[in-house]
C-alpha atoms as a PDB file:
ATOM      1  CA  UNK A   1     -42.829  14.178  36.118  1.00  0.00           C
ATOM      2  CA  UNK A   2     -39.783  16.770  36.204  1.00  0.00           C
ATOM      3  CA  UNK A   3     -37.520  13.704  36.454  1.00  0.00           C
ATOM      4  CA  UNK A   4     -39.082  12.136  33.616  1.00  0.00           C
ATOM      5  CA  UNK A   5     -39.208  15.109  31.405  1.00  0.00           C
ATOM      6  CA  UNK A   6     -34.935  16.009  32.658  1.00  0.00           C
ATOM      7  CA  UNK A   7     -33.851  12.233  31.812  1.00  0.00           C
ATOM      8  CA  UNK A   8     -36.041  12.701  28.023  1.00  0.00           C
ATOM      9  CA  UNK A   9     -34.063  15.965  28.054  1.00  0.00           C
ATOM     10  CA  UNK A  10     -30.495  14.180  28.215  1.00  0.00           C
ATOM     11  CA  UNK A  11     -31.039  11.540  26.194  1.00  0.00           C
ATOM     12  CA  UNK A  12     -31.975  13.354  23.078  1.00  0.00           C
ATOM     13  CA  UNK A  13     -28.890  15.070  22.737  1.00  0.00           C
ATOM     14  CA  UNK A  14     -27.003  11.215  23.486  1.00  0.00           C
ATOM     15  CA  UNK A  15     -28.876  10.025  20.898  1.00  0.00           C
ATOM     16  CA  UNK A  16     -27.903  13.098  18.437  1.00  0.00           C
ATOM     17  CA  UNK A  17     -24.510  12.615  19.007  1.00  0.00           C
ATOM     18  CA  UNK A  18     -24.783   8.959  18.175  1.00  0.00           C
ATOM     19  CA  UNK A  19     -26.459   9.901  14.964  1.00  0.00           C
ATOM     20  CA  UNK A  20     -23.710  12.263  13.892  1.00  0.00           C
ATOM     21  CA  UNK A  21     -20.636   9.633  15.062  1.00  0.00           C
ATOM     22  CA  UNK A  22     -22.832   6.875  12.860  1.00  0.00           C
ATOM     23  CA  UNK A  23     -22.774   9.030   9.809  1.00  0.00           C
ATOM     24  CA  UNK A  24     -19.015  10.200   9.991  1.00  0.00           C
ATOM     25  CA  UNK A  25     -17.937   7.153   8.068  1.00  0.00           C
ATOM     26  CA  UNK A  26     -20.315   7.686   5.187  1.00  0.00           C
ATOM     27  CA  UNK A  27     -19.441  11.152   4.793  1.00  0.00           C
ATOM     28  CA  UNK A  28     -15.695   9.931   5.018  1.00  0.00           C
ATOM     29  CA  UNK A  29     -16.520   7.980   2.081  1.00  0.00           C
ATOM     30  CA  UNK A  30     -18.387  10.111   0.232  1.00  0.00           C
ATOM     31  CA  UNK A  31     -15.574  13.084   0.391  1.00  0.00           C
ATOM     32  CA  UNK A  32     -13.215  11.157  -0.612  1.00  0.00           C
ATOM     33  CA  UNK A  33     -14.724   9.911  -3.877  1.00  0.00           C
ATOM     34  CA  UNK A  34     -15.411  13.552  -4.692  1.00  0.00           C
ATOM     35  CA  UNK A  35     -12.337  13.171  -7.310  1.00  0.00           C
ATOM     36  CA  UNK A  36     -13.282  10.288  -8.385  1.00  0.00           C
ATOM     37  CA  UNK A  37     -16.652  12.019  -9.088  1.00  0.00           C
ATOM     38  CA  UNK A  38     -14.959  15.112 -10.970  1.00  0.00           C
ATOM     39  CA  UNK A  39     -12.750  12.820 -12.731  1.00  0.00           C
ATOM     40  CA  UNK A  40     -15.633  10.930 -14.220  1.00  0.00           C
ATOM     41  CA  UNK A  41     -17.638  14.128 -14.995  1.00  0.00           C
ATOM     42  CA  UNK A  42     -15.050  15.820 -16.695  1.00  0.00           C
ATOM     43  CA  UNK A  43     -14.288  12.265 -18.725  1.00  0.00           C
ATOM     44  CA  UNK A  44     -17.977  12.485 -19.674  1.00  0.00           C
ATOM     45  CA  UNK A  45     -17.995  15.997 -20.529  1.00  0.00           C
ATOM     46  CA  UNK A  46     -14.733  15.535 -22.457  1.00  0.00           C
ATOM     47  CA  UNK A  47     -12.222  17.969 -20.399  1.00  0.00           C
ATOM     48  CA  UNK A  48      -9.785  16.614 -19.953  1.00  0.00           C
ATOM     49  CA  UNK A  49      -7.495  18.872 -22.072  1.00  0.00           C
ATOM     50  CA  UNK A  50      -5.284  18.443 -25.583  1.00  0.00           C
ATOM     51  CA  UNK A  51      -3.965  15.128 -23.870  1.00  0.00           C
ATOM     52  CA  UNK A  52      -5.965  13.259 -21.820  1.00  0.00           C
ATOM     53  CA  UNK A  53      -4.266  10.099 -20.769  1.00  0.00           C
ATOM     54  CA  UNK A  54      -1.230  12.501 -19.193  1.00  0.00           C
ATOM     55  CA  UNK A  55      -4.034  14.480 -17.673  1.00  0.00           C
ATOM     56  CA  UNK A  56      -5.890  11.415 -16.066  1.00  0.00           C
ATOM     57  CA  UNK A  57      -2.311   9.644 -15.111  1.00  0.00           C
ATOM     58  CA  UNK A  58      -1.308  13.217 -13.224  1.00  0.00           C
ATOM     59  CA  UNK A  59      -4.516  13.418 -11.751  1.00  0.00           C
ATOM     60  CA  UNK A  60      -4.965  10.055  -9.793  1.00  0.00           C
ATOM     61  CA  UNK A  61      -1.439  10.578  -9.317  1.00  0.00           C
ATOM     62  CA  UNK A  62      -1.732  13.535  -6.917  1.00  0.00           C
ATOM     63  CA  UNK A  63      -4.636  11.859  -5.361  1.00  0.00           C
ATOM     64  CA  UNK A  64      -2.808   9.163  -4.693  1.00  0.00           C
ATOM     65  CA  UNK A  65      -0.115  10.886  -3.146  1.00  0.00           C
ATOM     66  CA  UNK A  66      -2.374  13.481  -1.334  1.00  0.00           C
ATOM     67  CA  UNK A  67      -4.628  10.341   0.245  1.00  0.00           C
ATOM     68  CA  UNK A  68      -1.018   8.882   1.547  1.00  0.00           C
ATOM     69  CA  UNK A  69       0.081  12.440   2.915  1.00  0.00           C
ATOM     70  CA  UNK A  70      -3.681  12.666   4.915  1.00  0.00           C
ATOM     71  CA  UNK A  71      -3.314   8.933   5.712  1.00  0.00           C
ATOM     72  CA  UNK A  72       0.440   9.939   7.243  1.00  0.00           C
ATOM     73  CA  UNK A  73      -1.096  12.441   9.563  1.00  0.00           C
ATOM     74  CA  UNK A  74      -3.686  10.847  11.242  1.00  0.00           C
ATOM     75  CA  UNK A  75      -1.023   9.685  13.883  1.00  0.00           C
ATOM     76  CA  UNK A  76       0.833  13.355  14.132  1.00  0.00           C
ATOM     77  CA  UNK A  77      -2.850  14.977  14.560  1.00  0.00           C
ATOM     78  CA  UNK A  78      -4.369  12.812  17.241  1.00  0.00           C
ATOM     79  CA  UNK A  79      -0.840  13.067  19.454  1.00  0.00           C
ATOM     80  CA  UNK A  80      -1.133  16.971  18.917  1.00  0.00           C
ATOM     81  CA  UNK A  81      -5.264  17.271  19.295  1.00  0.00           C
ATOM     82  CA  UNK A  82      -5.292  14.077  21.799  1.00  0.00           C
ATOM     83  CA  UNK A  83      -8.472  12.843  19.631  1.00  0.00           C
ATOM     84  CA  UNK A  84      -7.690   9.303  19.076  1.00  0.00           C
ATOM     85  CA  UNK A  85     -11.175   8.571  17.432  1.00  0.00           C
ATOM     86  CA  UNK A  86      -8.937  10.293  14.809  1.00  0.00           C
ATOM     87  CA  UNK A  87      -7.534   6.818  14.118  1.00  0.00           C
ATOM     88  CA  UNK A  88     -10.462   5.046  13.250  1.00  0.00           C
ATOM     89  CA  UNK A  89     -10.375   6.531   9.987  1.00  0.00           C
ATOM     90  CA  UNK A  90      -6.869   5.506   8.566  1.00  0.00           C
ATOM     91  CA  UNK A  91      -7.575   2.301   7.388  1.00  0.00           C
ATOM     92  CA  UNK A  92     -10.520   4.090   5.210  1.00  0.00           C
ATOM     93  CA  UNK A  93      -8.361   6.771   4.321  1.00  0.00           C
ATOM     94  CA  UNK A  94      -5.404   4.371   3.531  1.00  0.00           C
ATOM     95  CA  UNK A  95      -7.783   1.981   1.474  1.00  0.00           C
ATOM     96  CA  UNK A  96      -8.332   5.267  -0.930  1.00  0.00           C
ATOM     97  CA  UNK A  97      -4.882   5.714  -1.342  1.00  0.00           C
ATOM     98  CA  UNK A  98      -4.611   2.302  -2.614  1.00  0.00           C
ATOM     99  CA  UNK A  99      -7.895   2.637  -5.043  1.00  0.00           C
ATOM    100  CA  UNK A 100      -6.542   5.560  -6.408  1.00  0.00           C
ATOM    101  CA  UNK A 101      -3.006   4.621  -6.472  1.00  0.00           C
ATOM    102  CA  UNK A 102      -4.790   1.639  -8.638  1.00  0.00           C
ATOM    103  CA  UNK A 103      -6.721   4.063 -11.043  1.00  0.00           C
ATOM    104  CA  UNK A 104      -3.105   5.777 -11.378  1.00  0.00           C
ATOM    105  CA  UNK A 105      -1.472   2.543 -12.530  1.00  0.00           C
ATOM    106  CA  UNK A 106      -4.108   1.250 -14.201  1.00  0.00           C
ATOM    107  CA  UNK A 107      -4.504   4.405 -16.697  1.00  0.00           C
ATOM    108  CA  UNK A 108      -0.615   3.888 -17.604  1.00  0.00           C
ATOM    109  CA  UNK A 109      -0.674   0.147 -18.272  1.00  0.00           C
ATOM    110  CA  UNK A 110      -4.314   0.665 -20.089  1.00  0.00           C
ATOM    111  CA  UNK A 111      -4.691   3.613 -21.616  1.00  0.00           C
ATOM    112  CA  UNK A 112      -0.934   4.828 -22.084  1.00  0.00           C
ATOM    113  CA  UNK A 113       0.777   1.393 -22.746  1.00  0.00           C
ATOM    114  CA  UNK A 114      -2.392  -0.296 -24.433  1.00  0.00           C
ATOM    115  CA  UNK A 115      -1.937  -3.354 -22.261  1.00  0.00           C
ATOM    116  CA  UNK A 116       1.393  -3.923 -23.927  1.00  0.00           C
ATOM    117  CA  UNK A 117       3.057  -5.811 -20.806  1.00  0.00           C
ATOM    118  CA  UNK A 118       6.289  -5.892 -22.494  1.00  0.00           C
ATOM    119  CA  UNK A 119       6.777  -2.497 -22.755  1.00  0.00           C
ATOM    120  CA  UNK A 120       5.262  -2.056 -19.073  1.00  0.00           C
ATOM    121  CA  UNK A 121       8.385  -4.134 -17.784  1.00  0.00           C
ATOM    122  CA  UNK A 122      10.728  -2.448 -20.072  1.00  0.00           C
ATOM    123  CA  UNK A 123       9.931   0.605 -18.238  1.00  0.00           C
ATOM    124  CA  UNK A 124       9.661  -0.875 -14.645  1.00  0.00           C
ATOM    125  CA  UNK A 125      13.239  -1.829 -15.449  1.00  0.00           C
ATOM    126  CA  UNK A 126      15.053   1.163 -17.622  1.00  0.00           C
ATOM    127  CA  UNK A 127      12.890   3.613 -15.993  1.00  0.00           C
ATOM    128  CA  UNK A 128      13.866   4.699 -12.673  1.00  0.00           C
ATOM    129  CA  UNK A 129      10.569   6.877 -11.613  1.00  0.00           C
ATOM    130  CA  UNK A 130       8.632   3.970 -12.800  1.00  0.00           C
ATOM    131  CA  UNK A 131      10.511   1.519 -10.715  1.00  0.00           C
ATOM    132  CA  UNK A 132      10.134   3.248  -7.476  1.00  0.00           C
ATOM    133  CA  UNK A 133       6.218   4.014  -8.284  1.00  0.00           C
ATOM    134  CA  UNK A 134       5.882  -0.079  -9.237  1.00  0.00           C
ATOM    135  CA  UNK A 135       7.800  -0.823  -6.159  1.00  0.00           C
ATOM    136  CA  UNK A 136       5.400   1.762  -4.203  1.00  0.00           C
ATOM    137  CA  UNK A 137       2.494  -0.005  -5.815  1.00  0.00           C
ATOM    138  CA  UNK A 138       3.403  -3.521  -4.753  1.00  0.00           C
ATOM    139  CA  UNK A 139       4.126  -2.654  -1.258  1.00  0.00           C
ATOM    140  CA  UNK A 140       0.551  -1.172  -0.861  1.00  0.00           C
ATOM    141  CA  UNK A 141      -1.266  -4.337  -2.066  1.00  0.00           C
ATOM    142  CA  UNK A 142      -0.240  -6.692   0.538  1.00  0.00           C
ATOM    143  CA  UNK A 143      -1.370  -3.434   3.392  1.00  0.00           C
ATOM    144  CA  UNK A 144      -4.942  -3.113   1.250  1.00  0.00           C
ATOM    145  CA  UNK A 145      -5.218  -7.050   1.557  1.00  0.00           C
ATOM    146  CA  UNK A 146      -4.248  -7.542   5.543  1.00  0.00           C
ATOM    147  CA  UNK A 147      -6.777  -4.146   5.966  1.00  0.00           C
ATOM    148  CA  UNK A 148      -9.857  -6.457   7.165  1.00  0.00           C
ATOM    149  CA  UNK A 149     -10.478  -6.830  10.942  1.00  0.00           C
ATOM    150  CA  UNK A 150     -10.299 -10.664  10.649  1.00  0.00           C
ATOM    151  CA  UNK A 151      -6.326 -10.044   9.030  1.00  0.00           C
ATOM    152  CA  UNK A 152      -5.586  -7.984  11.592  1.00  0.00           C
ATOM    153  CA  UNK A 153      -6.676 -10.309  14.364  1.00  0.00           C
ATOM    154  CA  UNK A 154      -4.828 -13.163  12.490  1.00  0.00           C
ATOM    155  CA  UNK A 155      -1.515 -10.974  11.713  1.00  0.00           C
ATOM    156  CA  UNK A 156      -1.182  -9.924  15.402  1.00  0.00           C
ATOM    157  CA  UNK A 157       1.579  -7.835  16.176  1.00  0.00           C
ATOM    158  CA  UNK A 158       2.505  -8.505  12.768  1.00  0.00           C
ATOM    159  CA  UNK A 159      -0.118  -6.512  11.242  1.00  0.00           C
ATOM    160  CA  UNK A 160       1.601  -3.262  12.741  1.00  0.00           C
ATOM    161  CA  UNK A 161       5.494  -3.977  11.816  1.00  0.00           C
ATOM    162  CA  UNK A 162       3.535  -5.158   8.111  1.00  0.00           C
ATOM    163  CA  UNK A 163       1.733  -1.221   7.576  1.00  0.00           C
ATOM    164  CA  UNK A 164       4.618   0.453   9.409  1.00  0.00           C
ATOM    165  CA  UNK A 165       5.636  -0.025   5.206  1.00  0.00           C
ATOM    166  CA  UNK A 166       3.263   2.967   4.757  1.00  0.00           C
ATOM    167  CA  UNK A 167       6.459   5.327   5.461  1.00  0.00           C
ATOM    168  CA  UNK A 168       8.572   3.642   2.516  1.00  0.00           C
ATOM    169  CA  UNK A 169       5.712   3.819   0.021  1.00  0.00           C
ATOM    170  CA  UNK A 170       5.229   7.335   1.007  1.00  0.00           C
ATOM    171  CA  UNK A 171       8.769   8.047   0.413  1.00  0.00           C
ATOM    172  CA  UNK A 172       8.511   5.981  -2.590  1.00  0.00           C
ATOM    173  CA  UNK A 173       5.843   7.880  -3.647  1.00  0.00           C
ATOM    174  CA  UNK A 174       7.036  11.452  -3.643  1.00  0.00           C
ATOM    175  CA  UNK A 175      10.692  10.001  -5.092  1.00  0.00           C
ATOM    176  CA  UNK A 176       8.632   9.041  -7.967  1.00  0.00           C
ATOM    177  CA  UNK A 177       6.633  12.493  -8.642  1.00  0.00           C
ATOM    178  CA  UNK A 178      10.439  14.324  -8.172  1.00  0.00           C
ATOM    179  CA  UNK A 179      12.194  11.851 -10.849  1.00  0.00           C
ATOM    180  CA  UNK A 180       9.068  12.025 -12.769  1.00  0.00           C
ATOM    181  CA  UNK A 181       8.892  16.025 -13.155  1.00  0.00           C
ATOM    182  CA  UNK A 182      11.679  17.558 -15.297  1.00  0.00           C
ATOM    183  CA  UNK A 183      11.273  21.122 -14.556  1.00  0.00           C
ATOM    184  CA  UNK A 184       9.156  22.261 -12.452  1.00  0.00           C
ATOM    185  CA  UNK A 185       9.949  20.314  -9.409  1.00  0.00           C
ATOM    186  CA  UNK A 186       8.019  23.138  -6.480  1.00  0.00           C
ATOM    187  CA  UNK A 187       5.135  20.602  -6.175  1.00  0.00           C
ATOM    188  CA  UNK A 188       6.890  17.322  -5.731  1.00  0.00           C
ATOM    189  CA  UNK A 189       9.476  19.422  -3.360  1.00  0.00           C
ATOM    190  CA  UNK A 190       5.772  20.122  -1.032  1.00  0.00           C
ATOM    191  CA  UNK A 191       5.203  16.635  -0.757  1.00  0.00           C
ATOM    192  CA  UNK A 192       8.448  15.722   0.180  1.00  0.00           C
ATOM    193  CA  UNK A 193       8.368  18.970   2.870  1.00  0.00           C
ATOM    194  CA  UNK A 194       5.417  17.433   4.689  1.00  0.00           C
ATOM    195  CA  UNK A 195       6.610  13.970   4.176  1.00  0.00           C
ATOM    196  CA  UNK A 196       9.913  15.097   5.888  1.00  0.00           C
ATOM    197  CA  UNK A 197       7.222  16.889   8.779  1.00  0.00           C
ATOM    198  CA  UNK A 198       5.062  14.033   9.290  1.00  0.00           C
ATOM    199  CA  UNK A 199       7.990  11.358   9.892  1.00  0.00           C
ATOM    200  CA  UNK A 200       9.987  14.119  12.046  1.00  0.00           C
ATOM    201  CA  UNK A 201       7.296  14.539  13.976  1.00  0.00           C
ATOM    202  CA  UNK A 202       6.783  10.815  14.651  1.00  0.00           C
ATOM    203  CA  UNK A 203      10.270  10.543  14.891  1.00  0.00           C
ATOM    204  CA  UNK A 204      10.561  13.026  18.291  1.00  0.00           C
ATOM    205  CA  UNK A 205       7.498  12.160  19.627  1.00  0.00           C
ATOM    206  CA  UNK A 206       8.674   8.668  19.961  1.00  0.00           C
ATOM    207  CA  UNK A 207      12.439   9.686  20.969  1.00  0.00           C
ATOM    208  CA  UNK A 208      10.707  11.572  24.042  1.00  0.00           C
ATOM    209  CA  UNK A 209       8.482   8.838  25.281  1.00  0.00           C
ATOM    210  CA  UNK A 210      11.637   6.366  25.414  1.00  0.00           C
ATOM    211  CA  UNK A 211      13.679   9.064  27.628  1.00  0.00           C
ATOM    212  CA  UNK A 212      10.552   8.875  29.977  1.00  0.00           C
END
């Protein structure tokens, strides 16, 4: 009976632990449509200040920035922490970046250029923050496409040398907030700061394990 009652004992905290691993995903998810959420509400509630369209384009904006930032340290984070579970949730992470980096674009070619897709490329092409944000946008679709386990299985070693464009559009990305800022340029300067971390730290961590 002891025995019986011990292995009972041990396997209800196993089973816990499963339970908690099986709902990290879903809480993943949930989180990160939180702005989404509070985008929506404040649309509904109508504040969304004296201009909304520039309020809605700067908001999905940042959160499409801020998703590429989190998606950038996933790597840096599991070499520090030694957590490599950590990775399992880039490709959700990196997926958000995408959706909201799609809300961003679509609420300049909808609601600011009223679908007008000659004046869309006549700012792709005069406008220099534009281009590198169109560029940025392009180069994410084919990563959110090949982002299914059956792509990455057919891609192969492909597949990594294909998302290793994630450091580009990130680049890309911040390059766009600086160019698109005229004055105050202290927030696009913090994204390119931890850009600058992120790929330095990558970029000595991998120096190191070719001397060894």
């Amino acid at each position: 009976m002891p025995s019986v009652q011990a292995n009972t004992m041990t396997s209800d905290p196993d089973k816990i632990i499963q339970a908690i691993r099986w709902l990290y995903r879903p809480a993943l998810f949930l989180v990160c449509l939180i702005p989404f959420a509070l985008l929506a509400w404040r649309t509904i509630e109508g504040d969304l200040g004296a201009n909304p369209v520039e309020y809605i384009t700067r908001y999905t904006g940042d959160w499409s920035l801020r998703f590429l930032m989190i998606t950038l340290a996933l790597t840096p984070l599991r070499m520090l922490t030694g957590i490599g579970k950590l990775l399992r949730f880039r490709r959700m992470l990196g997926l958000f970046a995408f959706f909201y980096v799609c809300l961003h674009f679509s609420t300049y070619v909808w609601l600011d250029r009223e679908l007008d897709l000659s004046t869309v490329i006549t700012d792709v092409i005069k406008r220099p923050y534009i281009t590198v944000g169109f560029t940025a946008f392009l180069l994410l679709i084919p990563m959110a496409i090949t982002s299914t386990n059956k792509m990455i299985k057919r891609l192969g070693r492909n597949w990594a040398k294909l998302h290793k464009a994630i450091y580009i559009i990130g680049a890309l990305g911040v390059l766009h907030y600086l160019w698109l800022v005229k004055a105050d340029v202290r927030e696009p300067i913090i994204y390119a700061v931890i850009l600058i971390v992120l790929l330095g730290f990558r970029a000595v961590k991998q120096r190191r394990a070719l001397k060894h």
